[in-house]
PDB file of N, CA and C in Angstrom:
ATOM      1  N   UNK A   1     150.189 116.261 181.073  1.00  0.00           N
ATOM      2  CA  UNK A   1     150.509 116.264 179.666  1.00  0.00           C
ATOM      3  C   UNK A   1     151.144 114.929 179.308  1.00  0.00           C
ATOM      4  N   UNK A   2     150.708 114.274 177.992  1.00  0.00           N
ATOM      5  CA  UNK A   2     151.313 113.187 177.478  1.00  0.00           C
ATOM      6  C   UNK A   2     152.673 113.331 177.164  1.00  0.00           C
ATOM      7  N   UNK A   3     153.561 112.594 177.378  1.00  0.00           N
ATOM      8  CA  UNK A   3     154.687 113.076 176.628  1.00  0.00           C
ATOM      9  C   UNK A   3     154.544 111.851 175.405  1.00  0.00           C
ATOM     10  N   UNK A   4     155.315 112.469 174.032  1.00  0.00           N
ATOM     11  CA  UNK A   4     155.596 111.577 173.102  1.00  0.00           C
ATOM     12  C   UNK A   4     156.672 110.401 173.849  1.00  0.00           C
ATOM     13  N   UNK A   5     156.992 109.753 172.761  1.00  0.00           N
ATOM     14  CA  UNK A   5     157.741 108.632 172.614  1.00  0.00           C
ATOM     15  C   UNK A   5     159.266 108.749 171.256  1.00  0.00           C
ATOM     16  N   UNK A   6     159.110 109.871 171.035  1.00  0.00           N
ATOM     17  CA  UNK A   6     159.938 110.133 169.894  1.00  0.00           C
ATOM     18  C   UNK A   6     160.741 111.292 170.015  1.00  0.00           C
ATOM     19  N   UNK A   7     159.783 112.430 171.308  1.00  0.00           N
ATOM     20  CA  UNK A   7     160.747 113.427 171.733  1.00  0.00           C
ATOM     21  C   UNK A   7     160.815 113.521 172.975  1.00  0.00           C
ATOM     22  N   UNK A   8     162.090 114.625 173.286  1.00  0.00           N
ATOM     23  CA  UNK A   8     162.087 114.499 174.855  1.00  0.00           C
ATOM     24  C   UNK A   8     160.790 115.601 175.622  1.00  0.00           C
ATOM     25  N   UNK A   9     160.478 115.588 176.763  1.00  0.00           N
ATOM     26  CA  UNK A   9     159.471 116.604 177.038  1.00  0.00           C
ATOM     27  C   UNK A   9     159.458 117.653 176.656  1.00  0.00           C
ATOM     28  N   UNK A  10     161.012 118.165 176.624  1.00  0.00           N
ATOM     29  CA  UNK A  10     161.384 119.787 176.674  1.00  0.00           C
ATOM     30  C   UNK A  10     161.104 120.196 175.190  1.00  0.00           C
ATOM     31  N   UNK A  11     161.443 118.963 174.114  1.00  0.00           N
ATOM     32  CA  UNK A  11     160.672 119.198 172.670  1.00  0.00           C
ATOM     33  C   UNK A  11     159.498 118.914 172.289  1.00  0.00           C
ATOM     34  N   UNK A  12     158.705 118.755 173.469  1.00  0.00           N
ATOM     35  CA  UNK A  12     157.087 118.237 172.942  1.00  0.00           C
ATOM     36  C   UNK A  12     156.669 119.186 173.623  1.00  0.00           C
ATOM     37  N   UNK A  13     157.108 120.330 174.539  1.00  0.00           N
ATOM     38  CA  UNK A  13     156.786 121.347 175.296  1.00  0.00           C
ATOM     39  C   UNK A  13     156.513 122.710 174.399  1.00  0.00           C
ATOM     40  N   UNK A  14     158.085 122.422 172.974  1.00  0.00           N
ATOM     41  CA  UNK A  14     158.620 123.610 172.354  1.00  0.00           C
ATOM     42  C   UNK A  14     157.655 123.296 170.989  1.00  0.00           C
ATOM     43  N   UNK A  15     157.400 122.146 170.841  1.00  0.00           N
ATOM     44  CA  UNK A  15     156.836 121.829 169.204  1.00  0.00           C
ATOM     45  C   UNK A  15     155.580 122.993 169.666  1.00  0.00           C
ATOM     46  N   UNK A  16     154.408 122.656 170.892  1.00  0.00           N
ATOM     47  CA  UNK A  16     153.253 123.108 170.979  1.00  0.00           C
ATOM     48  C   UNK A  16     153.113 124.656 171.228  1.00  0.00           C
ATOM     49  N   UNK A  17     153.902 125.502 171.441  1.00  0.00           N
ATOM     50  CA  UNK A  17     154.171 127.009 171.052  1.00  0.00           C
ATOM     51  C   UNK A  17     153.738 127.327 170.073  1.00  0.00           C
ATOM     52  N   UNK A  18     152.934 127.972 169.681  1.00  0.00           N
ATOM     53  CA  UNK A  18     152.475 128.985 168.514  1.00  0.00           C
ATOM     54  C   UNK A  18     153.760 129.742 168.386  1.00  0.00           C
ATOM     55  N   UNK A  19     154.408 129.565 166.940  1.00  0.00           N
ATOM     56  CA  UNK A  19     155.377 130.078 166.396  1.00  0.00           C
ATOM     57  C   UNK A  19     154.905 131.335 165.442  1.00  0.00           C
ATOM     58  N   UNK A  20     153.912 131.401 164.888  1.00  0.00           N
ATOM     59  CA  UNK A  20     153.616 132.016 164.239  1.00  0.00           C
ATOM     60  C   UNK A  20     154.086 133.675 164.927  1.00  0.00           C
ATOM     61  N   UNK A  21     153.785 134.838 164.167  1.00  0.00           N
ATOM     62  CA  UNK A  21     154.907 135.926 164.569  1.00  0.00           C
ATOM     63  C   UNK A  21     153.157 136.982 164.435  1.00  0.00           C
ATOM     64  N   UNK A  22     152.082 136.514 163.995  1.00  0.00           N
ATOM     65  CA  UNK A  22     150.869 137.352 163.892  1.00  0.00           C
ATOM     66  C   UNK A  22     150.829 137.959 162.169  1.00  0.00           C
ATOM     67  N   UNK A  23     151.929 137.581 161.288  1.00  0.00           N
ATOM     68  CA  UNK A  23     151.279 137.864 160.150  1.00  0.00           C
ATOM     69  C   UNK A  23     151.668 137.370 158.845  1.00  0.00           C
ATOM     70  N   UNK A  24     151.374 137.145 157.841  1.00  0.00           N
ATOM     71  CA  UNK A  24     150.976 136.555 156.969  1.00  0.00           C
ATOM     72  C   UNK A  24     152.580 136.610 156.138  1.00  0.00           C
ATOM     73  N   UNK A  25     153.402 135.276 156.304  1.00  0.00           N
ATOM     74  CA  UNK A  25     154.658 135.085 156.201  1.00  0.00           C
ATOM     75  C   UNK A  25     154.733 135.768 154.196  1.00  0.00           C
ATOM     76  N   UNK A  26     153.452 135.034 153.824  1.00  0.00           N
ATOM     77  CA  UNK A  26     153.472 135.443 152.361  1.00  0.00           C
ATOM     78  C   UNK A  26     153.930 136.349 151.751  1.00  0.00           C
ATOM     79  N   UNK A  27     153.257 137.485 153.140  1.00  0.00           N
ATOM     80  CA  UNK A  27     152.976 138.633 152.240  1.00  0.00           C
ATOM     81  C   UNK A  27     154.374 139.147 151.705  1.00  0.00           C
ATOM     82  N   UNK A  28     155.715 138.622 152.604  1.00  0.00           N
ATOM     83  CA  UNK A  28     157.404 138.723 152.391  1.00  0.00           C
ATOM     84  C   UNK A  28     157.757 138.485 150.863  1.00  0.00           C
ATOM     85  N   UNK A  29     156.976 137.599 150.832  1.00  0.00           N
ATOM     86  CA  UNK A  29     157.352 137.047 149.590  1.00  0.00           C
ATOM     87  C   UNK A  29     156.675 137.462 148.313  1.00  0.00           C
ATOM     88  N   UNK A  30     155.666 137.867 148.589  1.00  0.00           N
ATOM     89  CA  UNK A  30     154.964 138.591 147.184  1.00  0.00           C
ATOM     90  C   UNK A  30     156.127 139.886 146.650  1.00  0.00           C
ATOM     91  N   UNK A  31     155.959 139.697 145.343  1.00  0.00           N
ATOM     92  CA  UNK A  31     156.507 140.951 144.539  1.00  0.00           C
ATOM     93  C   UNK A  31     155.929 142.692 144.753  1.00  0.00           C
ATOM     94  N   UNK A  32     156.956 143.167 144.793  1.00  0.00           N
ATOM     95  CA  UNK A  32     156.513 144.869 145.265  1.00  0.00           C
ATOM     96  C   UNK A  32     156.004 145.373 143.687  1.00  0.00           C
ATOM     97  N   UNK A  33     154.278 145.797 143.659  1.00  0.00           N
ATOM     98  CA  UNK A  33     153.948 146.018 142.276  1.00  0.00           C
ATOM     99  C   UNK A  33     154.493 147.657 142.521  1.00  0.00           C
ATOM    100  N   UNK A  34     154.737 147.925 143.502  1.00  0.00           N
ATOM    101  CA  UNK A  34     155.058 149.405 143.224  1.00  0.00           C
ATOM    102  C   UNK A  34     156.406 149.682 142.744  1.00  0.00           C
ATOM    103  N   UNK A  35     156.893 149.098 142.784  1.00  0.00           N
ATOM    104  CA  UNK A  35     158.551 148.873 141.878  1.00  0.00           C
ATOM    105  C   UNK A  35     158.391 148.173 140.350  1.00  0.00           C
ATOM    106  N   UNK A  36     158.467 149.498 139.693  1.00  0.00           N
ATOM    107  CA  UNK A  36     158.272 149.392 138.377  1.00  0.00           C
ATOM    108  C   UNK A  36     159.482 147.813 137.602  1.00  0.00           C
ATOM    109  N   UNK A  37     160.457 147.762 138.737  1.00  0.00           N
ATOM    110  CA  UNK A  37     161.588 146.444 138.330  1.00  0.00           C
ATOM    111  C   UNK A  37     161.314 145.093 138.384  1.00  0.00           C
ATOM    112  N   UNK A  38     159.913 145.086 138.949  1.00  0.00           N
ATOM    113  CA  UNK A  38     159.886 144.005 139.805  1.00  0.00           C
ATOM    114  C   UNK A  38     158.749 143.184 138.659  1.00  0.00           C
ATOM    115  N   UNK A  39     159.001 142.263 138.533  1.00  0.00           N
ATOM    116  CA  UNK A  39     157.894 141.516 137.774  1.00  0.00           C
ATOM    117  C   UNK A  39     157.558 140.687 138.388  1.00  0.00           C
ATOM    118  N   UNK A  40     155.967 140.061 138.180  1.00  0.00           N
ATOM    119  CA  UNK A  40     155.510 139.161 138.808  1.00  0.00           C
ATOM    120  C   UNK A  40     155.989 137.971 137.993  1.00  0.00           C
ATOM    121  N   UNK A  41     156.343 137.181 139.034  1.00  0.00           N
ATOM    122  CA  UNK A  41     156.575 135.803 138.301  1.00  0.00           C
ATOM    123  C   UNK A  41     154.988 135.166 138.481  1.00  0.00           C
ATOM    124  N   UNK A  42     154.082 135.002 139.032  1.00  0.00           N
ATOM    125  CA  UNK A  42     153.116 134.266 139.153  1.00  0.00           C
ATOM    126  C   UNK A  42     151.410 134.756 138.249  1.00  0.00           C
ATOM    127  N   UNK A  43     152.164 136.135 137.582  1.00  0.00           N
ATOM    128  CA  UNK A  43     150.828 136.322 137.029  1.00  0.00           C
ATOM    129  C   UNK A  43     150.090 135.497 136.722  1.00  0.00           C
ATOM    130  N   UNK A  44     148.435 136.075 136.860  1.00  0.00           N
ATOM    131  CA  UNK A  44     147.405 134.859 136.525  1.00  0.00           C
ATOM    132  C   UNK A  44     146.957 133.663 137.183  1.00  0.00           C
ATOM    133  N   UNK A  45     147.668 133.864 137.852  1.00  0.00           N
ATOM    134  CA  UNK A  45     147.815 132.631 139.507  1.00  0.00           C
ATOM    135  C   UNK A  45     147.166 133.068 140.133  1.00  0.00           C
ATOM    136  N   UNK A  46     145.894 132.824 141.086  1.00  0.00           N
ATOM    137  CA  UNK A  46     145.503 133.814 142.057  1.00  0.00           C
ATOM    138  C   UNK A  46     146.015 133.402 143.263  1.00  0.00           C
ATOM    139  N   UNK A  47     146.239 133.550 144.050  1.00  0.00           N
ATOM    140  CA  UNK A  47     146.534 132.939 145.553  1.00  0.00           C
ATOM    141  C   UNK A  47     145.662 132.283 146.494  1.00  0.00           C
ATOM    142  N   UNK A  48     146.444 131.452 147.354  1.00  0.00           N
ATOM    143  CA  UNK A  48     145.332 130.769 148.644  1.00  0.00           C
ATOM    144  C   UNK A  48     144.201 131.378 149.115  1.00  0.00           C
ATOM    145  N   UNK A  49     144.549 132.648 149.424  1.00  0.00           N
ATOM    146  CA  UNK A  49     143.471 133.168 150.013  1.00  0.00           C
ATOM    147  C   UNK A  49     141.991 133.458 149.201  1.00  0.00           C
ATOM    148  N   UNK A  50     142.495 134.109 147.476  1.00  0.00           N
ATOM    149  CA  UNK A  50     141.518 134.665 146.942  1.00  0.00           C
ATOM    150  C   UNK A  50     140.537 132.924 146.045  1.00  0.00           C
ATOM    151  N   UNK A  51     141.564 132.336 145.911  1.00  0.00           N
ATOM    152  CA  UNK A  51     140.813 130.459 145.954  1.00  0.00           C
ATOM    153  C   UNK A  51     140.073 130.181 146.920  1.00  0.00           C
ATOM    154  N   UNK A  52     140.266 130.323 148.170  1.00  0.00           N
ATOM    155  CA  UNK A  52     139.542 130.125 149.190  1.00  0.00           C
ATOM    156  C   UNK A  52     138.276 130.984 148.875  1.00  0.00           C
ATOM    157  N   UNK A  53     138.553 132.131 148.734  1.00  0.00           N
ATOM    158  CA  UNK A  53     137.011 133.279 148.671  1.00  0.00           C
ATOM    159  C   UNK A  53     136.301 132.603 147.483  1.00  0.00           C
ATOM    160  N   UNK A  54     136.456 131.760 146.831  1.00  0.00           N
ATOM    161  CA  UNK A  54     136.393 132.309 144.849  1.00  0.00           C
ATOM    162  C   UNK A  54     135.207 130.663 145.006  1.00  0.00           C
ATOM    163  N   UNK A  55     136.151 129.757 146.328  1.00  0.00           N
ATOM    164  CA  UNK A  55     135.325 128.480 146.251  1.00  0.00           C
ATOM    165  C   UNK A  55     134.131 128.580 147.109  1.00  0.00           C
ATOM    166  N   UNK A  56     134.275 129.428 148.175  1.00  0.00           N
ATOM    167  CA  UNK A  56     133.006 130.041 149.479  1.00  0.00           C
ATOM    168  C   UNK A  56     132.106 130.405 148.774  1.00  0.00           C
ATOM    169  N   UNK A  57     132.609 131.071 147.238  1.00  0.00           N
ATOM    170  CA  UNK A  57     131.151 131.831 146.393  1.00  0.00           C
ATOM    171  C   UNK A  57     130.006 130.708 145.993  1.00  0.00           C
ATOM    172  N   UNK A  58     131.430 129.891 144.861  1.00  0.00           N
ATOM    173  CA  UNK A  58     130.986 128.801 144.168  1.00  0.00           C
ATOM    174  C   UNK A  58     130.204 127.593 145.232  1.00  0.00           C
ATOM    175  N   UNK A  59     130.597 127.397 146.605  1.00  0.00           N
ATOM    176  CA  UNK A  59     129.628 126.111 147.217  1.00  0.00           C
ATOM    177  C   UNK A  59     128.567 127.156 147.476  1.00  0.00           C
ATOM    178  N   UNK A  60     128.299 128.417 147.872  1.00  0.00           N
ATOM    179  CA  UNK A  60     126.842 128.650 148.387  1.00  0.00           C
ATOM    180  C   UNK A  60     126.271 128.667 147.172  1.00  0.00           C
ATOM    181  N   UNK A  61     126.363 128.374 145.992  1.00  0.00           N
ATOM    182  CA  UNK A  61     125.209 129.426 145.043  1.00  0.00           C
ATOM    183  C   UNK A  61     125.200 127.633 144.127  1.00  0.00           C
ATOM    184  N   UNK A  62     124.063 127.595 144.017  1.00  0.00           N
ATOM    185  CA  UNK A  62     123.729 126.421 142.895  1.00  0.00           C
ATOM    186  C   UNK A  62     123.759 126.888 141.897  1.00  0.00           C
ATOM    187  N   UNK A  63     124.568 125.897 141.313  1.00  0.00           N
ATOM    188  CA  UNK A  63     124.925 125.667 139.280  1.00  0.00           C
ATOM    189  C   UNK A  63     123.554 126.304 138.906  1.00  0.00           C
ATOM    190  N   UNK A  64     122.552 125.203 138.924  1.00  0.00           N
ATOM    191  CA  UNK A  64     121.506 125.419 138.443  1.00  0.00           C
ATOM    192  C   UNK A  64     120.712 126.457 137.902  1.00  0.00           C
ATOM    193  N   UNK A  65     120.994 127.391 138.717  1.00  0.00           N
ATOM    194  CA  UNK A  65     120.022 128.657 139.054  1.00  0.00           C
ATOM    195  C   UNK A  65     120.496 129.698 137.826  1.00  0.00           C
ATOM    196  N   UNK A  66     121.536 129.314 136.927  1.00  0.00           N
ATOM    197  CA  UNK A  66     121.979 130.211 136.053  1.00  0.00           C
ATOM    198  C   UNK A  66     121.342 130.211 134.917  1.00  0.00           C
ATOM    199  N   UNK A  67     121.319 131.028 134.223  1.00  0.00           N
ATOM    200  CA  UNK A  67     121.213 132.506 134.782  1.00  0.00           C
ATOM    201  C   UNK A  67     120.563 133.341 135.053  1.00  0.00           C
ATOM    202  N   UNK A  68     120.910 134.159 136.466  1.00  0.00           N
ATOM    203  CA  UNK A  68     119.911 134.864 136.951  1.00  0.00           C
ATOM    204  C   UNK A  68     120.445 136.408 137.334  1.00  0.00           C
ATOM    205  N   UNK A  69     119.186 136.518 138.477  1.00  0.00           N
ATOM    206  CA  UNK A  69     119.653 138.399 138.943  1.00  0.00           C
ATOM    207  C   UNK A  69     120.537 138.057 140.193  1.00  0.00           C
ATOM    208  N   UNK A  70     120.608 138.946 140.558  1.00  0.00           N
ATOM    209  CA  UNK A  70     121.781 139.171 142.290  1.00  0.00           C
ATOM    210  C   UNK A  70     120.412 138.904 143.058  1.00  0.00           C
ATOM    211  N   UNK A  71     119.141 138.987 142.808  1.00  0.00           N
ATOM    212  CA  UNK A  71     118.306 138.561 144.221  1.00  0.00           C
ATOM    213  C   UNK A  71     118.055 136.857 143.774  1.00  0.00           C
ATOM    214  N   UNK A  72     118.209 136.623 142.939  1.00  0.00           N
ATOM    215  CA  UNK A  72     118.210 134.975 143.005  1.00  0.00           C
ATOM    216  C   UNK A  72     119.321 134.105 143.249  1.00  0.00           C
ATOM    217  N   UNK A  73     120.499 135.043 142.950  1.00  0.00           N
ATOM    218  CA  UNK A  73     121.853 134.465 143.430  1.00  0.00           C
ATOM    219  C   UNK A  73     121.792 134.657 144.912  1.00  0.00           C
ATOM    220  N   UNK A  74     121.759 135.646 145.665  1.00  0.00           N
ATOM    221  CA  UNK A  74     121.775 135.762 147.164  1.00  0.00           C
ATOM    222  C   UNK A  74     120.677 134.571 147.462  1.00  0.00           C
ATOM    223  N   UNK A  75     119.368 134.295 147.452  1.00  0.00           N
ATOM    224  CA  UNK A  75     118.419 133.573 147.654  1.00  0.00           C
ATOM    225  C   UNK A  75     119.044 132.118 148.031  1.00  0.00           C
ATOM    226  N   UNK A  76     119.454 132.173 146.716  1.00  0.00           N
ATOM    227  CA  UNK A  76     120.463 130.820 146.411  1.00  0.00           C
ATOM    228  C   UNK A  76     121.678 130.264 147.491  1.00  0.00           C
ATOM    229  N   UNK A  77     122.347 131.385 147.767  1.00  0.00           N
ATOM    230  CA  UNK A  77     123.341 131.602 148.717  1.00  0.00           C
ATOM    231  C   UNK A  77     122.613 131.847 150.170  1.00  0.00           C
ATOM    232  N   UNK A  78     121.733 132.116 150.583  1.00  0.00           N
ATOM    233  CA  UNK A  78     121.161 132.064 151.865  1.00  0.00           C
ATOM    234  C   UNK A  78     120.360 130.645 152.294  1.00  0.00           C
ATOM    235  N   UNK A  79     119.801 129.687 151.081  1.00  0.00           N
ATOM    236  CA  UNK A  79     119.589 128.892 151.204  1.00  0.00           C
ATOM    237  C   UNK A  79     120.404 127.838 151.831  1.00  0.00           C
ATOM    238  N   UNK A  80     121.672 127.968 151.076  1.00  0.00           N
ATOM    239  CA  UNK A  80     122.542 127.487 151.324  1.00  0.00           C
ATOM    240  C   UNK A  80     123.799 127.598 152.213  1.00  0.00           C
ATOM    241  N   UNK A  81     123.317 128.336 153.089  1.00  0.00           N
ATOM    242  CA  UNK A  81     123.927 128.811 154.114  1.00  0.00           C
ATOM    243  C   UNK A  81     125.156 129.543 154.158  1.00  0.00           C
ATOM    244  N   UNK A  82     125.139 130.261 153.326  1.00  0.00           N
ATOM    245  CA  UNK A  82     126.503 131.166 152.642  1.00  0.00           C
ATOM    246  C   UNK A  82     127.097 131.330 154.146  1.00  0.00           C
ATOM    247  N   UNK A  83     128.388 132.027 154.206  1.00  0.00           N
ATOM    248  CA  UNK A  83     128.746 132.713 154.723  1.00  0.00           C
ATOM    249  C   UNK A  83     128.327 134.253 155.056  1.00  0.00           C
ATOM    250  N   UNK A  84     128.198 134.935 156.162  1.00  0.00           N
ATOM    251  CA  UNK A  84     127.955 136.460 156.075  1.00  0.00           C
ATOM    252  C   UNK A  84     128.575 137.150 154.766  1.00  0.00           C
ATOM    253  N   UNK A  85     130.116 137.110 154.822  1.00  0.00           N
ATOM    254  CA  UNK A  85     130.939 137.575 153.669  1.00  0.00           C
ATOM    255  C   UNK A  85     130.465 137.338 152.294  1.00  0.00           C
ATOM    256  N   UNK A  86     130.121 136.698 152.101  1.00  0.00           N
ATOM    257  CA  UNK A  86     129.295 136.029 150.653  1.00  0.00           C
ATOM    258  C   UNK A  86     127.921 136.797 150.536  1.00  0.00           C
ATOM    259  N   UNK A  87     127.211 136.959 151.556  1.00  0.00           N
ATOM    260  CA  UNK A  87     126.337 137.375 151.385  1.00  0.00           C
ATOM    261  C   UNK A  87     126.216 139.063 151.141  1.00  0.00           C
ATOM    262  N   UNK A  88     127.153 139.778 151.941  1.00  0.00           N
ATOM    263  CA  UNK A  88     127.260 140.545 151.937  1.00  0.00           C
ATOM    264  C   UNK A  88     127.371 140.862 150.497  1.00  0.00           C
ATOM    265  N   UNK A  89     128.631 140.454 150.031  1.00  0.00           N
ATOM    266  CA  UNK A  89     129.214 140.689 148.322  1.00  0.00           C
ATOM    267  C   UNK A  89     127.809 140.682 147.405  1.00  0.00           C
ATOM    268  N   UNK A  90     126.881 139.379 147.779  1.00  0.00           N
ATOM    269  CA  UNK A  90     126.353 139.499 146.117  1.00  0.00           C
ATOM    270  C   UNK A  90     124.911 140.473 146.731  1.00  0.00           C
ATOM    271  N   UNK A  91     125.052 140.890 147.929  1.00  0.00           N
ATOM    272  CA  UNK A  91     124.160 142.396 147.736  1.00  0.00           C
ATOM    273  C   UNK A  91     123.996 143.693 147.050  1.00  0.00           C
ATOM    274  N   UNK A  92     125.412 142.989 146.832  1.00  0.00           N
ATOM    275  CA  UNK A  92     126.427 144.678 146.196  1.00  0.00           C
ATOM    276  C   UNK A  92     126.518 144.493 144.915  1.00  0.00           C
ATOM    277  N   UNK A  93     126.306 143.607 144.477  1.00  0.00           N
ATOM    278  CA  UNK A  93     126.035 143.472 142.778  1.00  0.00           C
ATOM    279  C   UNK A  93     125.423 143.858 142.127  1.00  0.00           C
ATOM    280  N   UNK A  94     126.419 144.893 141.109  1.00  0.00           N
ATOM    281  CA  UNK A  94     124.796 145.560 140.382  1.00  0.00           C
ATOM    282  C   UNK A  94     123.859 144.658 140.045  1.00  0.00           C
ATOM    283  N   UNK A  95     122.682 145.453 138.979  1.00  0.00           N
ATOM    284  CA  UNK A  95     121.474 144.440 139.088  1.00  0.00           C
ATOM    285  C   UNK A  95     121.358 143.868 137.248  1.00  0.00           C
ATOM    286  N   UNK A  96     121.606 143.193 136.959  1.00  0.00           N
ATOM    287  CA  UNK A  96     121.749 142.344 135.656  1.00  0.00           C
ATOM    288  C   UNK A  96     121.949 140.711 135.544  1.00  0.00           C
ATOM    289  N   UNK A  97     121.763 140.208 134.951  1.00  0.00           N
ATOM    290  CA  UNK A  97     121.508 139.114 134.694  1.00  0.00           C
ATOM    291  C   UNK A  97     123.210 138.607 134.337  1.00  0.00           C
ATOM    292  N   UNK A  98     123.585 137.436 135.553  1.00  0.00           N
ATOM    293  CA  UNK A  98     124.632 136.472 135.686  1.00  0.00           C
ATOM    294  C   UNK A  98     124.536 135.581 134.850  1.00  0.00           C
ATOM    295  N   UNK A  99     125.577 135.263 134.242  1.00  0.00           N
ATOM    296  CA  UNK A  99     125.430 133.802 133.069  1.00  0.00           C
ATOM    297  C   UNK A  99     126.225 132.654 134.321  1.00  0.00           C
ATOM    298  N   UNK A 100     126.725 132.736 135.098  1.00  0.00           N
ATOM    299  CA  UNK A 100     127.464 131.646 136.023  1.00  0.00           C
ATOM    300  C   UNK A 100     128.467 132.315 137.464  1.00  0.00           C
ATOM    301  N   UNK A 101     128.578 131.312 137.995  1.00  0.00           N
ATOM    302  CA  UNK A 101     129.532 131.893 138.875  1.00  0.00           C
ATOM    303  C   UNK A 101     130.858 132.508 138.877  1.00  0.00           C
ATOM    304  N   UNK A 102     131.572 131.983 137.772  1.00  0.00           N
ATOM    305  CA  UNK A 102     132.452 133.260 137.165  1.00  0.00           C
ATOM    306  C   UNK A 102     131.967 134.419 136.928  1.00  0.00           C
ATOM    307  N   UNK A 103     131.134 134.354 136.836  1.00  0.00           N
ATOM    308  CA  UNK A 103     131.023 136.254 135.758  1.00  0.00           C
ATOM    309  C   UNK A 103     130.375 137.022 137.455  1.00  0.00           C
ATOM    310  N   UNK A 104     129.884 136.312 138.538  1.00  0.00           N
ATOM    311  CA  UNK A 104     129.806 137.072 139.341  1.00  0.00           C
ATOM    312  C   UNK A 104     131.260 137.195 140.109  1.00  0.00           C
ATOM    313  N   UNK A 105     131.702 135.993 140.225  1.00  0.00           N
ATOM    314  CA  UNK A 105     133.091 136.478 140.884  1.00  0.00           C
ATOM    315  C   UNK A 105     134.087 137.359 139.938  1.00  0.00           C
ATOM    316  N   UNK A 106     133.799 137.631 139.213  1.00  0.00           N
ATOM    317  CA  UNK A 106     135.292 138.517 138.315  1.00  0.00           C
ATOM    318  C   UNK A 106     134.064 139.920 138.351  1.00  0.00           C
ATOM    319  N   UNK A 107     132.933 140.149 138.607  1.00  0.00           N
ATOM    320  CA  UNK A 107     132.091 141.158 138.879  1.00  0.00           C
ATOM    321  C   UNK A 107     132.213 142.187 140.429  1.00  0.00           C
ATOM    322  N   UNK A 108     132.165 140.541 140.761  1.00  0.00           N
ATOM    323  CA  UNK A 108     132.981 141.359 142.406  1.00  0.00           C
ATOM    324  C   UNK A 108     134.021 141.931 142.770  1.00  0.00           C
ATOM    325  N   UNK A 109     135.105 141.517 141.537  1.00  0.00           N
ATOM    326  CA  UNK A 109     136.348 142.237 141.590  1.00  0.00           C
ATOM    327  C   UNK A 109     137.470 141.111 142.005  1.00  0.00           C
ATOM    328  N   UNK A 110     137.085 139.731 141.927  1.00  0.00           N
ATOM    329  CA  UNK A 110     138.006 138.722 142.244  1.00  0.00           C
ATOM    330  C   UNK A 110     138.920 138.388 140.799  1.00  0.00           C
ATOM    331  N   UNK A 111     140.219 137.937 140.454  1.00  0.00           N
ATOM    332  CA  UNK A 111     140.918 138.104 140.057  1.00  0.00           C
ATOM    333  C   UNK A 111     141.050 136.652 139.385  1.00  0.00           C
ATOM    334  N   UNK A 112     141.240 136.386 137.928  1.00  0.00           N
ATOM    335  CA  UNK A 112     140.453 135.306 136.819  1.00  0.00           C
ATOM    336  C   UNK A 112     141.776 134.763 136.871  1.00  0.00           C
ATOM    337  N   UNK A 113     142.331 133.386 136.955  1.00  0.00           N
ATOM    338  CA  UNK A 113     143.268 132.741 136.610  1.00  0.00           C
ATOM    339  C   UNK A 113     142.901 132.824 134.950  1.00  0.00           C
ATOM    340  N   UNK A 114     144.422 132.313 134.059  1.00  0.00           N
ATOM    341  CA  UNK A 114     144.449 132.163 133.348  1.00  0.00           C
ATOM    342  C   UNK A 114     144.633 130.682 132.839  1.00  0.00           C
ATOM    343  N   UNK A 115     143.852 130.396 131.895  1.00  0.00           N
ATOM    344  CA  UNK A 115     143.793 128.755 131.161  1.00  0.00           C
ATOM    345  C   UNK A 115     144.999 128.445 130.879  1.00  0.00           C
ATOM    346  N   UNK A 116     145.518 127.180 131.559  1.00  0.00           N
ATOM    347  CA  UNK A 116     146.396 126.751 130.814  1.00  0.00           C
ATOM    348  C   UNK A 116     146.521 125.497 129.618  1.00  0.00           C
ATOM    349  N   UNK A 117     147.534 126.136 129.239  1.00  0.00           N
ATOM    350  CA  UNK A 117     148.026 125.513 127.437  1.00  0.00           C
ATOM    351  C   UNK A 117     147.731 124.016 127.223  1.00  0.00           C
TER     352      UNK A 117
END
């Protein structure tokens, strides 16, 4: 093993430990919606995770293709090498005509930031 130049071994030993505890430090910190007291301070915000899902939709599926059905959106998304998860979702879409990739992600049940002022 290399040692740094800035720490001693025994702290270049301790930095490389997986600290992590196995779960999602966040979730501590999110507001309890089941406590009628509790208000969200972040409404309308969606979080890391559901940004992450919301952009996986938006790179497999081309702009272009709008608007269409759920078999030209999947098409679109297999072309493009979706993810399984992605693919899975726009199977499950009912069958009607998409004006863009918003209206399928808030279709899927993903959660719409709000515009700001």
């Amino acid at each position: 093993m290399e040692m740094s130049d800035k720490h001693s071994a025994r702290m270049d030993d301790d930095l490389q430990k997986d600290t992590r505890a196995g779960e999602d430090v966040r979730d501590h910190l999110r507001a309890d919606d089941s406590r009628p007291d509790v208000v969200q301070q972040n409404e309308g915000v969606m979080d890391d995770h559901d940004a992450e899902r919301r952009s996986a939709l938006a790179r497999s599926i081309e702009p272009g293709i709008f608007p269409a059905r759920p078999a030209e959106i999947e098409a679109s998304a297999a072309k493009n090498f979706a993810e399984d998860g992605v693919i899975r979702a726009l199977q499950s879409l009912p069958d009607r005509v998409y004006e863009n990739v918003q209206d399928v992600w808030s279709t899927l049940g993903g959660p719409v930031e709000e515009k700001r002022a």
